[in-house]
C-alpha atoms as a PDB file:
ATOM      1  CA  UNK A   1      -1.833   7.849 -13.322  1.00  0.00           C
ATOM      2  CA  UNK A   2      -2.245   5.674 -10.337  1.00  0.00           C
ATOM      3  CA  UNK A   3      -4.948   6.455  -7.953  1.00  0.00           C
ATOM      4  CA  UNK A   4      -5.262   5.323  -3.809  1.00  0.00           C
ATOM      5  CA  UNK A   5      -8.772   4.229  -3.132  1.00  0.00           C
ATOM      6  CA  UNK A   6      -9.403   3.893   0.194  1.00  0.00           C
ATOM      7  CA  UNK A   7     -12.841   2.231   1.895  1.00  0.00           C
ATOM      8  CA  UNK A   8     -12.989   3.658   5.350  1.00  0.00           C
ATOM      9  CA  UNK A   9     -13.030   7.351   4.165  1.00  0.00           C
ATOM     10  CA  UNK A  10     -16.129   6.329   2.189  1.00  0.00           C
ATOM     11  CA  UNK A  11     -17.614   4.509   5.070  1.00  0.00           C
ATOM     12  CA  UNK A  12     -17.964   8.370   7.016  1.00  0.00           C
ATOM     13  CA  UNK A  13     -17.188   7.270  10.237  1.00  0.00           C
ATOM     14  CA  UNK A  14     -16.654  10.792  11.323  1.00  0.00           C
ATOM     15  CA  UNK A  15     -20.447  10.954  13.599  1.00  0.00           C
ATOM     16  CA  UNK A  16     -19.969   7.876  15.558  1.00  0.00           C
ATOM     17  CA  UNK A  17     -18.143   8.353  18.987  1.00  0.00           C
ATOM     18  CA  UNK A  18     -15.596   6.115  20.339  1.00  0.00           C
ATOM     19  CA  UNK A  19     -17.519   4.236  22.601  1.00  0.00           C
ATOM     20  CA  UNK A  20     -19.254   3.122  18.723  1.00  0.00           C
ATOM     21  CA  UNK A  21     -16.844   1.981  16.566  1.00  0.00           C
ATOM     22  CA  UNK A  22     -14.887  -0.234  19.743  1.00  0.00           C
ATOM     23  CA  UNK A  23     -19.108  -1.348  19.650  1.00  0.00           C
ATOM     24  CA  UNK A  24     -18.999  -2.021  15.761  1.00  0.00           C
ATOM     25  CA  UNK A  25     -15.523  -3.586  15.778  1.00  0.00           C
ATOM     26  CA  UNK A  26     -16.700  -5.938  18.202  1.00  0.00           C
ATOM     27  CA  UNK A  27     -19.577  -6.743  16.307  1.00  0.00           C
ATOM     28  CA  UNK A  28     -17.747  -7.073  13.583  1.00  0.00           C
ATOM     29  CA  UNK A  29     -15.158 -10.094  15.258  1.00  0.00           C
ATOM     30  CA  UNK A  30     -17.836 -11.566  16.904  1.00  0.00           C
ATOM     31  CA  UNK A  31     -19.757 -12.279  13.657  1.00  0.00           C
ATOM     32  CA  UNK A  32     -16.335 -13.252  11.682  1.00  0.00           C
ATOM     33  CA  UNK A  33     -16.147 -15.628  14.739  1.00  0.00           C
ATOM     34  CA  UNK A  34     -19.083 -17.204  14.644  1.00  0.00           C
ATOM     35  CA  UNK A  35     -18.553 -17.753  11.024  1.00  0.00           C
ATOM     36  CA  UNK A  36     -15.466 -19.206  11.000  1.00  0.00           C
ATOM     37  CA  UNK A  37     -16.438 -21.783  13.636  1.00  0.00           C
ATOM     38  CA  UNK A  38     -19.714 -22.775  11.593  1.00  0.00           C
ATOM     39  CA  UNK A  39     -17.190 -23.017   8.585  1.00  0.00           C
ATOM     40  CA  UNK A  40     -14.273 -24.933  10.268  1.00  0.00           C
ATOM     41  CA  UNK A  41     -16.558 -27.459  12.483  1.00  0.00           C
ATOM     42  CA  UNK A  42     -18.101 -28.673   8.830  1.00  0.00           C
ATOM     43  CA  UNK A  43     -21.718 -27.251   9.875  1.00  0.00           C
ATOM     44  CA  UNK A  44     -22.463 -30.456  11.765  1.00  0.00           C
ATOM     45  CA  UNK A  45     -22.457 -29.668  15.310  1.00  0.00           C
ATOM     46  CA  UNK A  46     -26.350 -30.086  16.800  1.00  0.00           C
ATOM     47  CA  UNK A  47     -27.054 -30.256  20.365  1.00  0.00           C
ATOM     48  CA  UNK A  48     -28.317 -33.806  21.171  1.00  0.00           C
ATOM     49  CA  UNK A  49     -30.189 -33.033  24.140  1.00  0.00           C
ATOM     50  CA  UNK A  50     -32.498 -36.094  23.715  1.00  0.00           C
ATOM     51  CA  UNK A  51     -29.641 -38.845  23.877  1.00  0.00           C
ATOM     52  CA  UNK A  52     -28.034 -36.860  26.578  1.00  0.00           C
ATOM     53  CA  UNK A  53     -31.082 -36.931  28.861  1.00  0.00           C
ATOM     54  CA  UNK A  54     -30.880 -38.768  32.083  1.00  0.00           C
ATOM     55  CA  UNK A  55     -35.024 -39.409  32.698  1.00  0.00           C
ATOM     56  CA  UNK A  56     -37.118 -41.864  31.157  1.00  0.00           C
ATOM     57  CA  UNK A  57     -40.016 -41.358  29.591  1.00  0.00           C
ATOM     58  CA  UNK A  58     -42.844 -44.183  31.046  1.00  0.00           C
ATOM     59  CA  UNK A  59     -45.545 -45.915  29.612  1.00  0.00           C
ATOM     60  CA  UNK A  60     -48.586 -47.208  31.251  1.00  0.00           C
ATOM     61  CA  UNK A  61     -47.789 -51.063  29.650  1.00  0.00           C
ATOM     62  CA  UNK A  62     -44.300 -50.891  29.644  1.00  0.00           C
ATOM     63  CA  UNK A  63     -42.846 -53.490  32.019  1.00  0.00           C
ATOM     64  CA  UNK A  64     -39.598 -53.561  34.022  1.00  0.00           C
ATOM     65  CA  UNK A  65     -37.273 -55.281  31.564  1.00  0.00           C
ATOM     66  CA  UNK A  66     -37.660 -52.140  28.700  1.00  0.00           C
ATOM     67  CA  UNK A  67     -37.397 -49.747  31.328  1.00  0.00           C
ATOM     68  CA  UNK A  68     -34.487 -51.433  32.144  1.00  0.00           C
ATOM     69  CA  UNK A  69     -32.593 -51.442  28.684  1.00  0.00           C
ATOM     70  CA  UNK A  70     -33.120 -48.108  28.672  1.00  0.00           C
ATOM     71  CA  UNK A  71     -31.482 -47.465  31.529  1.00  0.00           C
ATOM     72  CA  UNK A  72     -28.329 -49.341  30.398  1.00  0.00           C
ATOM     73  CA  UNK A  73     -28.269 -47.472  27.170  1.00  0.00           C
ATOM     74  CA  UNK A  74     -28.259 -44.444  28.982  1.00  0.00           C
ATOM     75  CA  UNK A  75     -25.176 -45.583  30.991  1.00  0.00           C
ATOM     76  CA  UNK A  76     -23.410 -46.799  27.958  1.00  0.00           C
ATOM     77  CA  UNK A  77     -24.071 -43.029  26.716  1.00  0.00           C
ATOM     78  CA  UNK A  78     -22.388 -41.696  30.176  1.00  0.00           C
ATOM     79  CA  UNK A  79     -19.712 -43.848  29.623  1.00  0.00           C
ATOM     80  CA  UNK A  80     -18.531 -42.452  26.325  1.00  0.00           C
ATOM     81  CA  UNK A  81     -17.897 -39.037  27.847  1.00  0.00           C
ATOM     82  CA  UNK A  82     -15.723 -40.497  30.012  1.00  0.00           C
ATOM     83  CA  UNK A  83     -13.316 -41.997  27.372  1.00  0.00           C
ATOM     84  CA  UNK A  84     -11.783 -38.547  27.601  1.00  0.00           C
ATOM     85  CA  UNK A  85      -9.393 -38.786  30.187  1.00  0.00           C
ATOM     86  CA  UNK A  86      -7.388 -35.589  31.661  1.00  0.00           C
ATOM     87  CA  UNK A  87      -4.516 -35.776  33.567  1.00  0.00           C
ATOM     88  CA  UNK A  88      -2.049 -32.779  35.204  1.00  0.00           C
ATOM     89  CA  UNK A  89      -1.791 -30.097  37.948  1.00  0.00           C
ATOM     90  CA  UNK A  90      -4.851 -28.626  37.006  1.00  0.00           C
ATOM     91  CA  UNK A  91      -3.144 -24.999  37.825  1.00  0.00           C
ATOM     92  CA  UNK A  92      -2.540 -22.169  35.038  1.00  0.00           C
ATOM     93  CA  UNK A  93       0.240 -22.567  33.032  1.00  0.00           C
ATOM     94  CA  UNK A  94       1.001 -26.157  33.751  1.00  0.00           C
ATOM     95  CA  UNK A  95       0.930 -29.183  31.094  1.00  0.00           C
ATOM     96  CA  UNK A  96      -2.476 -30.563  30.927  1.00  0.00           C
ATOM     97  CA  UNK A  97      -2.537 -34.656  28.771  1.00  0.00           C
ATOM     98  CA  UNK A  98      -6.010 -35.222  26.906  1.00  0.00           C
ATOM     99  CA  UNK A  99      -5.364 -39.009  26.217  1.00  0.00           C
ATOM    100  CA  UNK A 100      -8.467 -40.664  24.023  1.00  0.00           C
ATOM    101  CA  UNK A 101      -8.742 -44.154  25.135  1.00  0.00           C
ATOM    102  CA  UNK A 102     -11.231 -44.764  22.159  1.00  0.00           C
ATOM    103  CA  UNK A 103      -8.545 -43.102  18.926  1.00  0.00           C
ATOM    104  CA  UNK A 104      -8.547 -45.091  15.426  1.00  0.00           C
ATOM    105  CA  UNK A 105      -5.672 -43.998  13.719  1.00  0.00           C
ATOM    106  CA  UNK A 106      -7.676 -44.199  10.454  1.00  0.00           C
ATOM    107  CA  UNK A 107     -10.092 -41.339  11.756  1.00  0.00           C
ATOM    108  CA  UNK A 108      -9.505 -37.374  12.263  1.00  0.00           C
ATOM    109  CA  UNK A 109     -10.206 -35.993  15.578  1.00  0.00           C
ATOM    110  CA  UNK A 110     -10.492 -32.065  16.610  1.00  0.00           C
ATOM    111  CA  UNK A 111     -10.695 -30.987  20.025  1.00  0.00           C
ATOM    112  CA  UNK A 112     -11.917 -27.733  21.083  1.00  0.00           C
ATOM    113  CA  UNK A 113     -10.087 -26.749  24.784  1.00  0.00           C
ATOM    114  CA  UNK A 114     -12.878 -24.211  25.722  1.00  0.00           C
ATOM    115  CA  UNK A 115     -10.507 -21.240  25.417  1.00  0.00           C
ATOM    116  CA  UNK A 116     -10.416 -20.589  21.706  1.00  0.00           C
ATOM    117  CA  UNK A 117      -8.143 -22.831  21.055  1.00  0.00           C
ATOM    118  CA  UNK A 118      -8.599 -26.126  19.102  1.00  0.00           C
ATOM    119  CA  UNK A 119      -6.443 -28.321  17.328  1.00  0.00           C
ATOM    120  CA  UNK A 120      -6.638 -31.725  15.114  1.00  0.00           C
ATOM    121  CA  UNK A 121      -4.255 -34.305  16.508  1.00  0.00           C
ATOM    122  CA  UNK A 122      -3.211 -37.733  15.225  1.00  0.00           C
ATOM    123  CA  UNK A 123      -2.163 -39.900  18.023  1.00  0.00           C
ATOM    124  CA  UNK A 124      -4.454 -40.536  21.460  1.00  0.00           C
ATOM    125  CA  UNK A 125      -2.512 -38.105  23.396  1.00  0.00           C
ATOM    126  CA  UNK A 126      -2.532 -34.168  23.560  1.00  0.00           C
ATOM    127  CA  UNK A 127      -1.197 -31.434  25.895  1.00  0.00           C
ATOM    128  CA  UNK A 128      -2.527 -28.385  26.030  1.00  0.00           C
ATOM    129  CA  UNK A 129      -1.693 -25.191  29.138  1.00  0.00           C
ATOM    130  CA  UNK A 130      -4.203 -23.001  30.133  1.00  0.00           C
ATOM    131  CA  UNK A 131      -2.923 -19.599  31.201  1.00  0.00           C
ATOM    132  CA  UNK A 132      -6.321 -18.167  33.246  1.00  0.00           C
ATOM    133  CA  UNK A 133      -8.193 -19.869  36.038  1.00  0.00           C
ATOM    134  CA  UNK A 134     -11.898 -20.847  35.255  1.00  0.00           C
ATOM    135  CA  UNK A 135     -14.312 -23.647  33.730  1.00  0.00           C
ATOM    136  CA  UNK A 136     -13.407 -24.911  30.853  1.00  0.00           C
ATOM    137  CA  UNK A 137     -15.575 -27.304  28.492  1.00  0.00           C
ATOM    138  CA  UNK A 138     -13.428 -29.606  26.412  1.00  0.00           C
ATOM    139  CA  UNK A 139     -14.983 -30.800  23.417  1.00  0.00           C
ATOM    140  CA  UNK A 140     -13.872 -33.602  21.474  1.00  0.00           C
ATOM    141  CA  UNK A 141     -14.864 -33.969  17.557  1.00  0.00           C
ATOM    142  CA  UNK A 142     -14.194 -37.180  15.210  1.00  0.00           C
ATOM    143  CA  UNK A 143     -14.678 -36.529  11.227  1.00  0.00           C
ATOM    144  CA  UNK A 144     -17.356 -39.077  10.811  1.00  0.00           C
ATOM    145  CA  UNK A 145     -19.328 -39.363   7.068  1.00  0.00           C
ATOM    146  CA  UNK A 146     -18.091 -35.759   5.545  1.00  0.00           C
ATOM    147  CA  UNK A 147     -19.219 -33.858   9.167  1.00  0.00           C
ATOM    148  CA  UNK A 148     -17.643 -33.169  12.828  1.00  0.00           C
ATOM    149  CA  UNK A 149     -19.371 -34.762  15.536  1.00  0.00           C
ATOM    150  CA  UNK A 150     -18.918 -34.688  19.015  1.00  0.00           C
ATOM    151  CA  UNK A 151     -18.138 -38.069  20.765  1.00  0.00           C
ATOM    152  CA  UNK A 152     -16.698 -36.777  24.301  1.00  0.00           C
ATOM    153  CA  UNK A 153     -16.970 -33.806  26.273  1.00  0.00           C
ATOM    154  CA  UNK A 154     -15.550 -33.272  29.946  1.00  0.00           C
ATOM    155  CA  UNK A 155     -15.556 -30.265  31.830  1.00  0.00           C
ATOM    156  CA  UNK A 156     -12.025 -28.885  33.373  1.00  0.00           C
ATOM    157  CA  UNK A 157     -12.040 -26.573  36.705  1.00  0.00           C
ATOM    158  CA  UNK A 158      -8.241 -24.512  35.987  1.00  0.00           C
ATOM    159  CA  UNK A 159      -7.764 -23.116  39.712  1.00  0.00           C
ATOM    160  CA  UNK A 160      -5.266 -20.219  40.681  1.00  0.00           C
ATOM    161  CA  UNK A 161      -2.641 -21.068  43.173  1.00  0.00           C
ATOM    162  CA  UNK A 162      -4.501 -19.187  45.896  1.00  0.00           C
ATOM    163  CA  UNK A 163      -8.078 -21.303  45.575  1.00  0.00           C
ATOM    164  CA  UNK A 164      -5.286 -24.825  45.842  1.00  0.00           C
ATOM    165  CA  UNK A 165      -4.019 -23.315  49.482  1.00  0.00           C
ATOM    166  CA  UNK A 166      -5.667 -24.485  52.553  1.00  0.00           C
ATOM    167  CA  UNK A 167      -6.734 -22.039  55.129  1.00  0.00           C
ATOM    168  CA  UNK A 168      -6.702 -22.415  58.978  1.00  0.00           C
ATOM    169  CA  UNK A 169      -8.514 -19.635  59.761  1.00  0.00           C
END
């Protein structure tokens, strides 16, 4: 006495066109998606738009020297985005090297290529292709006190074959 039970005929899809289930199923991934990241990433991942800002903030009796320690620190702040150095024809389909100039072996890393893709690596270098032309942002995560946080980010322009060729006319 077995019995098939089946969910979807209970669900009584049978009203909704086409055009609303492909709606529905999209849904559908796009929350799974969002879940998954918030999962995998360790729910860590804020936007630090304060340390990221380039202005300073002045003070009537502030004098030259503090405004100029803050202007180093922001500096040393550019600077660690650009310990993330890319290297490669920067075409579709061809090898792209990620190389970390600041890896410790002893730490995890993740990076996230912008496409979908991401990957934990263990040594300072890490090829990745990209098969469609466009803007990338390539994040770069180190496990740091149970939590992912970024420490680099770059931005990578893929261009087709046809934007690399030089016009005459």
């Amino acid at each position: 006495m077995e019995r098939n039970i089946s969910v979807l005929p209970s669900l009584s899809l049978k009203g909704l066109t086409e055009r609303t289930k492909d709606l529905l199923l999209a849904l559908a991934i796009a929350l799974f998606g969002i879940i998954g990241s918030y999962l995998i990433l360790g729910r860590s991942i804020q936007a630090d738009t304060q340390s990221q800002n380039n202005t300073t903030m002045v003070k009537k009796d502030q004098t030259f020297h503090v405004l100029e320690n803050k202007q180093l620190s922001n500096i040393n702040e550019r600077e660690i985005n650009t310990r993330l150095l890319i290297k490669g024809d920067l075409i579709p389909g061809n090898d792209i090297t990620f190389n970390y100039i600041a890896f410790d072996e002893s730490k995890k890393y993740l990076i996230d290529y912008g496409n979908g893709m991401r990957r934990r690596f263990s040594n300072n270098l890490v090829q990745q292709k990209f098969s469609e032309p466009g803007i990338y942002i390539v994040n770069l995560y180190e496990f740091n006190e149970n939590r992912w946080k970024l420490v680099s980010s770059q931005t990578v322009t893929i261009k087709s074959s046809i934007d690399r060729s030089v016009s005459f006319l």
